[in-house]
Protein backbone atom coordinates (compact mmCIF):
# COMPACT_ATOMS: atom_id res chain seq x y z
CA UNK A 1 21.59 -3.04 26.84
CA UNK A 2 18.82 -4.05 24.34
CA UNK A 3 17.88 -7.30 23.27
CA UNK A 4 20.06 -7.17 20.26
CA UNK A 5 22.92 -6.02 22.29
CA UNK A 6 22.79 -9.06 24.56
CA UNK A 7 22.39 -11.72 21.67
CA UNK A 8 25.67 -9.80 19.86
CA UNK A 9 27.44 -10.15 23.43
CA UNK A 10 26.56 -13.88 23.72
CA UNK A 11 27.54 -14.52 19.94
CA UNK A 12 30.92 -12.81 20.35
CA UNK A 13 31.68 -14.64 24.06
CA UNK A 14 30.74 -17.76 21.34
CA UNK A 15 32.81 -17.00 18.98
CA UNK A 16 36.15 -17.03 21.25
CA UNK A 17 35.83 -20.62 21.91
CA UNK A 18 38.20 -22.00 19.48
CA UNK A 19 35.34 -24.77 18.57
CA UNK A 20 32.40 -23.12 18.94
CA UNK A 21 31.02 -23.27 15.30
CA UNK A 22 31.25 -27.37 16.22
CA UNK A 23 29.57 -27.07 19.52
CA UNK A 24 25.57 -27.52 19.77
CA UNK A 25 25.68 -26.39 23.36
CA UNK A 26 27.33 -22.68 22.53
CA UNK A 27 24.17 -21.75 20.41
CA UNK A 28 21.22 -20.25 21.88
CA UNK A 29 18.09 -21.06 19.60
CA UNK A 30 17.71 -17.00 19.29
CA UNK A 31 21.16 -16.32 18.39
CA UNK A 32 20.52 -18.20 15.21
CA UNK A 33 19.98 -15.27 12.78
CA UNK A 34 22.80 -13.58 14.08
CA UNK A 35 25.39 -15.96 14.27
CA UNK A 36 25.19 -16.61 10.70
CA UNK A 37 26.39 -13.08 9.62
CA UNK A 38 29.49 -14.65 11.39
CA UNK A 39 30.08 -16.97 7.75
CA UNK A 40 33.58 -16.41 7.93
CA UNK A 41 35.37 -17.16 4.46
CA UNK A 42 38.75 -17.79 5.69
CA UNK A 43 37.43 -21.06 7.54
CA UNK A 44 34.62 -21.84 5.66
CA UNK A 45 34.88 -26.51 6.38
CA UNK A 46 34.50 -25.38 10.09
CA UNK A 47 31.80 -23.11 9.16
CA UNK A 48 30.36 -25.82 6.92
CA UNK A 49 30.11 -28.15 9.74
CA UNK A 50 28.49 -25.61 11.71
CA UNK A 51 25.92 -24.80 9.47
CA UNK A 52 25.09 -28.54 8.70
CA UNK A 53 24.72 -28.77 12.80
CA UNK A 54 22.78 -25.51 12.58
CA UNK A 55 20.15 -26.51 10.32
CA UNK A 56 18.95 -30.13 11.49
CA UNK A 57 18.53 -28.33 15.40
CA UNK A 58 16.78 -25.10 14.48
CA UNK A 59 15.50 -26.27 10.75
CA UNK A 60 12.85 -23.00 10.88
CA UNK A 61 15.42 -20.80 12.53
CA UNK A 62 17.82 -21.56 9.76
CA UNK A 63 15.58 -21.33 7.05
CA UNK A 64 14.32 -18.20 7.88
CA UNK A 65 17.56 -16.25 8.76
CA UNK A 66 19.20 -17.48 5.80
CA UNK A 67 15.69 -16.17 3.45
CA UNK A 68 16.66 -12.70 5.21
CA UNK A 69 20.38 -12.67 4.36
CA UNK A 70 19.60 -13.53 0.83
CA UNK A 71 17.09 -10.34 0.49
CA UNK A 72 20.25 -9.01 1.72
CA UNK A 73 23.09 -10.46 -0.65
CA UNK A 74 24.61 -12.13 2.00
CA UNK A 75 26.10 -15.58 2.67
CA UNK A 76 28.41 -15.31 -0.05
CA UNK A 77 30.63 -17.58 1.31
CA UNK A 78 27.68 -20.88 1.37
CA UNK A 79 24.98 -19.33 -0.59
CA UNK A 80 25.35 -22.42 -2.89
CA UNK A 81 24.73 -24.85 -0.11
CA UNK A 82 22.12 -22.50 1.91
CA UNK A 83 20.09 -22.51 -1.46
CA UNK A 84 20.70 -26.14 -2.30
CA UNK A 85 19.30 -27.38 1.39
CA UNK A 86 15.92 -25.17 1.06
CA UNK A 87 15.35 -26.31 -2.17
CA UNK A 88 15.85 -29.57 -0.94
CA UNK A 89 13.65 -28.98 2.08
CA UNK A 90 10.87 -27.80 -0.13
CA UNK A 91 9.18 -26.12 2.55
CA UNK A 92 11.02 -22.63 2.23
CA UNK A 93 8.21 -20.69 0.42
CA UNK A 94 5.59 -19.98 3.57
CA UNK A 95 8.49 -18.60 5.23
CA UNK A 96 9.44 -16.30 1.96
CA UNK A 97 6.16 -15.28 1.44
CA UNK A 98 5.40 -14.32 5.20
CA UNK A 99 5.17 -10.38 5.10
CA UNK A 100 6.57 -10.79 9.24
CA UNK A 101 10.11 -12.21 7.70
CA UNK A 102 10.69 -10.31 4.56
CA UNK A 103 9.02 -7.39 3.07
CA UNK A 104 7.45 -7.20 -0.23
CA UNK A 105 10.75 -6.38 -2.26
CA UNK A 106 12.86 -8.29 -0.05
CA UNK A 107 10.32 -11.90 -1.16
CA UNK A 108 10.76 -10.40 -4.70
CA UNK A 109 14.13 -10.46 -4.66
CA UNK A 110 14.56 -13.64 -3.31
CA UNK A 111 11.50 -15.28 -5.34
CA UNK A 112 13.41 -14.35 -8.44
CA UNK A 113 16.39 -16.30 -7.14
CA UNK A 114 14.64 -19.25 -5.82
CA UNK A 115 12.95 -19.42 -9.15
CA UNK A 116 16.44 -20.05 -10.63
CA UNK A 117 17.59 -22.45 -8.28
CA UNK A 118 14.47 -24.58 -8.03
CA UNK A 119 12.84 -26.70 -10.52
CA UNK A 120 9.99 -27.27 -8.79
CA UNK A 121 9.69 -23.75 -7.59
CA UNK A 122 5.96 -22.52 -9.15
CA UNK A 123 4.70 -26.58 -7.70
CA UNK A 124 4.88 -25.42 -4.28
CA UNK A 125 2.40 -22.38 -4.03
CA UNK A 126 0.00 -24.83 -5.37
CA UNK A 127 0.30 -26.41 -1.79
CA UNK A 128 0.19 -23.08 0.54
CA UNK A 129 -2.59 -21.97 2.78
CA UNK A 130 -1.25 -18.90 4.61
CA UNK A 131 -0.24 -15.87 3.43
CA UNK A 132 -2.00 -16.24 -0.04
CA UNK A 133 -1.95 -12.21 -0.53
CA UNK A 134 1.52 -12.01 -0.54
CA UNK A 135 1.70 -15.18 -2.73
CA UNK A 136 0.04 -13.43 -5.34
CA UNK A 137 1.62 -10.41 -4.89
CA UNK A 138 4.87 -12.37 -5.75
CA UNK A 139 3.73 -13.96 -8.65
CA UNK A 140 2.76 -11.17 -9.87
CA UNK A 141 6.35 -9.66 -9.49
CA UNK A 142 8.45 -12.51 -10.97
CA UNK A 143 5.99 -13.69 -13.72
CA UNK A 144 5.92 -16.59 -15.63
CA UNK A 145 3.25 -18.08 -13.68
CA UNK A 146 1.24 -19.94 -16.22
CA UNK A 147 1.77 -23.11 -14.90
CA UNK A 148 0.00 -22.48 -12.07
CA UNK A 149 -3.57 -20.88 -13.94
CA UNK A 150 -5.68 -23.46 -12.28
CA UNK A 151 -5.05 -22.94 -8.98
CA UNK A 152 -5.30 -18.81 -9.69
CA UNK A 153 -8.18 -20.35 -11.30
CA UNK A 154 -9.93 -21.92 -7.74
CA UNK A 155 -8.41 -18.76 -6.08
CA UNK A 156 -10.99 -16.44 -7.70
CA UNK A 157 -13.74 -18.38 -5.56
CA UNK A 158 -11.44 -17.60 -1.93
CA UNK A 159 -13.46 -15.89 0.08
CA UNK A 160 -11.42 -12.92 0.77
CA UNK A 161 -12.08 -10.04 -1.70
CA UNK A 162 -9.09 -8.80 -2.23
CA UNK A 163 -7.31 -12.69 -2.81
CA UNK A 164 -10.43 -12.94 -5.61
CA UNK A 165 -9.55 -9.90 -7.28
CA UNK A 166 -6.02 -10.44 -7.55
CA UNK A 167 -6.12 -13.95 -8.93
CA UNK A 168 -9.23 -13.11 -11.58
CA UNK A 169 -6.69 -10.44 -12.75
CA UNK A 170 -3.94 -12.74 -13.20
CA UNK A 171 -5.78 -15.34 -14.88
CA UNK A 172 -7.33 -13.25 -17.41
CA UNK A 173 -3.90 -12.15 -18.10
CA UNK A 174 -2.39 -15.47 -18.23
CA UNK A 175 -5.25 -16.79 -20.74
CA UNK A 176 -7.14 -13.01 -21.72
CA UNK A 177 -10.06 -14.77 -24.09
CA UNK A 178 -13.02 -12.72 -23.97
CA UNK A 179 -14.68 -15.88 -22.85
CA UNK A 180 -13.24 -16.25 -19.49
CA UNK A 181 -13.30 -12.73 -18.77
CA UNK A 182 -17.11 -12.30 -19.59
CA UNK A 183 -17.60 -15.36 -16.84
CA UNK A 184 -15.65 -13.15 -14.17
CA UNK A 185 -17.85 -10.00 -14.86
CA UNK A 186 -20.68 -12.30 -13.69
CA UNK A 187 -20.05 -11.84 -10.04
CA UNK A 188 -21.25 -9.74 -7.44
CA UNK A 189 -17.56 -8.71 -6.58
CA UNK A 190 -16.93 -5.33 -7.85
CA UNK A 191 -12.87 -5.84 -7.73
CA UNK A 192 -12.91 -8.68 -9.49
CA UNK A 193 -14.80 -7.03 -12.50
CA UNK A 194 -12.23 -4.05 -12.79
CA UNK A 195 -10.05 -6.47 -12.76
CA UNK A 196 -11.12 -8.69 -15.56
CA UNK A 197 -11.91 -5.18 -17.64
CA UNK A 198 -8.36 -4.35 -17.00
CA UNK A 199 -7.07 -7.79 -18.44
CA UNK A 200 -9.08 -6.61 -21.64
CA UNK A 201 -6.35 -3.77 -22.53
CA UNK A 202 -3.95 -5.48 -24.57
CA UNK A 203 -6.67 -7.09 -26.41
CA UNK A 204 -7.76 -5.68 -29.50
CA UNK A 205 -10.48 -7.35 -31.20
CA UNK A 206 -14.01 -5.96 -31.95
CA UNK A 207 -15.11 -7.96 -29.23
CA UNK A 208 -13.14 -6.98 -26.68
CA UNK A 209 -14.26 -3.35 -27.37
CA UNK A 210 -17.98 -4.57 -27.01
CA UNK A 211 -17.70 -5.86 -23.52
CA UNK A 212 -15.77 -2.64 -22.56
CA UNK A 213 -18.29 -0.48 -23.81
CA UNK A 214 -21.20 -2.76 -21.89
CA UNK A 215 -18.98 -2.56 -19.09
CA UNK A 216 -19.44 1.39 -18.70
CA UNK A 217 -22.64 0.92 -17.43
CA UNK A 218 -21.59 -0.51 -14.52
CA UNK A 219 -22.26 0.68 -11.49
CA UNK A 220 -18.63 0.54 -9.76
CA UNK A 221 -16.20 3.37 -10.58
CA UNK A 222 -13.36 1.01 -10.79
CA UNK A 223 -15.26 -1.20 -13.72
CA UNK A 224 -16.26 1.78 -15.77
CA UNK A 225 -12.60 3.59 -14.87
CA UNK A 226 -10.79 1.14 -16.16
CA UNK A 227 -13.28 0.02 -19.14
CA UNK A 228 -12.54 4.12 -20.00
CA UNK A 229 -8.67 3.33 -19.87
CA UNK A 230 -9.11 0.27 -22.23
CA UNK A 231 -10.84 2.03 -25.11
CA UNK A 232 -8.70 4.80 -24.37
CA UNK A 233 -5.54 2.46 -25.11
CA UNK A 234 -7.64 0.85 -28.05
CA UNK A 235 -7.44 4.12 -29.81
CA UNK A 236 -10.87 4.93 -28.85
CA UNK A 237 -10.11 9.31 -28.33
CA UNK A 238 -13.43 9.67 -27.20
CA UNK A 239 -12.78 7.94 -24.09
CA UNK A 240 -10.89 11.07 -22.75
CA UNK A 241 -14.00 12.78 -22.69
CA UNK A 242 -16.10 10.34 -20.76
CA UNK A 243 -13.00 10.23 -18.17
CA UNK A 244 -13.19 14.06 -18.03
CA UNK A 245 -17.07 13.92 -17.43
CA UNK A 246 -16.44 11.69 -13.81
CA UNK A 247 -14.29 13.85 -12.95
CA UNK A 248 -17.74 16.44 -12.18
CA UNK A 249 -19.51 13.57 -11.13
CA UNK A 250 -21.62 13.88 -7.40
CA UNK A 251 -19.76 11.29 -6.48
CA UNK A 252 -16.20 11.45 -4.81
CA UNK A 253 -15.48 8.20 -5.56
CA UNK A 254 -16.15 8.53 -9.71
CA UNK A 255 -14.48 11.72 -9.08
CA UNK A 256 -11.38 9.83 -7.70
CA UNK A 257 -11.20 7.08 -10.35
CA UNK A 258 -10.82 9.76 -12.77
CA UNK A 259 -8.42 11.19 -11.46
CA UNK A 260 -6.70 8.27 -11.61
CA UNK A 261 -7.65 7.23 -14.70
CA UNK A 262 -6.15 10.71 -16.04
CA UNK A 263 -2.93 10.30 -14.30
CA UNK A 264 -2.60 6.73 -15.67
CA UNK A 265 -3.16 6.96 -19.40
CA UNK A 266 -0.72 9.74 -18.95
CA UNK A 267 -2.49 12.43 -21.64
CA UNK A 268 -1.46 15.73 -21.05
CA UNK A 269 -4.85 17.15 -21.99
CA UNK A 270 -6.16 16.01 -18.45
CA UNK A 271 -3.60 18.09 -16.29
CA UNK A 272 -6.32 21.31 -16.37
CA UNK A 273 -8.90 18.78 -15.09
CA UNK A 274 -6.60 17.35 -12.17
CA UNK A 275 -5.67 20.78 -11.75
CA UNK A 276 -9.33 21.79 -10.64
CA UNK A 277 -9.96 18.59 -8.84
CA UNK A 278 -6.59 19.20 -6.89
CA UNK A 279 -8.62 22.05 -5.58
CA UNK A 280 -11.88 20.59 -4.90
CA UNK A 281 -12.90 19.72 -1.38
CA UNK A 282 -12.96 15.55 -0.92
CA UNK A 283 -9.42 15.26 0.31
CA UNK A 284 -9.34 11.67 -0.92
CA UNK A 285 -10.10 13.45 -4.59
CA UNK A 286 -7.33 16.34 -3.82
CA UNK A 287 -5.12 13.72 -2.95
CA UNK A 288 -5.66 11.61 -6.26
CA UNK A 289 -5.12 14.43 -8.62
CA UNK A 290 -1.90 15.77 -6.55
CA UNK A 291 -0.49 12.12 -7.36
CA UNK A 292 -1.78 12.04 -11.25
CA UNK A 293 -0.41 15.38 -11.47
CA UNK A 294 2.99 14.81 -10.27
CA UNK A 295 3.07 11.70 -12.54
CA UNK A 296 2.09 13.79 -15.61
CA UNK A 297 5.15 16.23 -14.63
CA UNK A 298 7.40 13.26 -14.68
CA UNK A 299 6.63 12.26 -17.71
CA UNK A 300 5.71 15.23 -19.91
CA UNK A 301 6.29 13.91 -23.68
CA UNK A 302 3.81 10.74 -22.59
């Protein structure tokens, strides 16, 4: 019998005890998660008390078994007061945003419903210091997140790369002035940079287009790849050919960006190109193209 097994045995031997919703000593601190799939709607006061009980013993237990049921459309029969004590706890959002206790849909999911629920729901991230990847990652799936532009803002100094590069992206999208995004594509951090370029692609001004063309002098694939894709969008036709011209570059990693880059701006005039790169010999460029080229298929009027 595996672990799961036993708790189900021990919650069922539980559940035969006429009061054993109202009983603190029937409820193993591991049988927490599992016991509250029990909800049952025909006796939902007894239940109540339970869950009242439930949460002021195992307050982290609770919270994070009830996070999971939500990803799971469960509790219908308290959702209103599951939701209504973590929003009053105000301490639910490390546990939503902890890629251990939901995955990345599942915290989308229940983000998005949190964010309904709670007023104060964007305030909180402002106070979190685990977990900040999937925090962004969040954000970024839920929108609406200008309220919190100055702490994005201090995030693009973290000193994890990846963290940097996701919140210089979302502030340049939150605010994308050419001002802010030419003080990103000072630093040394080459993800950052793509990232401000790529903020640039909804904005069409004459300026704009400047710092994408300086940009293609960079020396990172992903700053000139995606400064290619934003004069491409901009109307700029030309830009196809530049893409097509990385693609024979020496090196695999150009080579790979544009493959990318032709898979992304979705032209079918690149599918010859992917076709010979699909052949080529860098497996992480053969792999690229394979994936642009199955996206072209899918979308063959783009």
């Amino acid at each position: 019998m595996d672990v799961s097994d036993a708790v189900a045995e021990r919650i069922e031997e539980t559940q035969e005890t006429a009061d054993s919703f109202a009983s603190p000593d029937l409820v193993p601190q591991d049988c927490v998660e599992h016991v509250l799939k029990l909800c049952p709607a025909e006796n939902k006061d007894r239940f109540g008390t339970f869950f009242r009980y439930l949460r002021r013993a195992y307050p982290q237990e609770t919270r994070r078994a009830i996070l999971r049921h939500l990803a799971g459309n469960m509790l219908d029969a308290f959702t209103s007061e599951a939701i209504d004590w973590l929003v009053a706890t105000r301490q639910y959002l490390s546990t939503l945003v902890d890629p251990e206790v939901l995955s990345k849909d599942e915290a989308l999911r229940v983000a998005k419903r949190m964010r309904e629920a709670d007023p104060d729901f964007f305030s909180h991230f402002a106070s979190l210091n685990t977990n900040i990847e999937s925090a962004l990652e969040v954000l970024q799936g839920i929108g609406g997140h200008d309220p919190l532009v100055w702490w994005l803002y201090g995030l693009t100094r973290h000193p994890a790369e990846r963290i940097r590069s996701k919140a210089a992206k979302m502030v340049c999208e939150i605010r994308p002035n050419t001002e802010l995004i030419e003080r990103q594509l000072q630093t040394k951090d080459s993800r950052v940079r793509a990232n401000a370029i790529e903020a640039l692609w909804p904005v069409r001004t004459g300026r704009a287009d400047r710092i994408l063309r300086e940009a293609l002098s960079d020396t990172s694939h992903r700053v000139v790849m995606n400064a290619l894709v934003g004069l491409y969008f901009h109307g700029k036709q030309e830009s196809l050919d530049e893409i097509t011209k990385f693609a024979h570059h020496s090196s695999p990693l150009f080579q790979s960006a544009a493959a990318w880059a032709l898979g992304h701006i979705g032209d079918q005039r690149g599918v010859p190109v992917l076709e010979e790169l699909a052949k080529g010999r860098c497996s992480m460029v053969r792999k690229r193209a394979k994936a642009s080229l199955e996206k072209l298929s899918a979308a063959p009027g783009q």
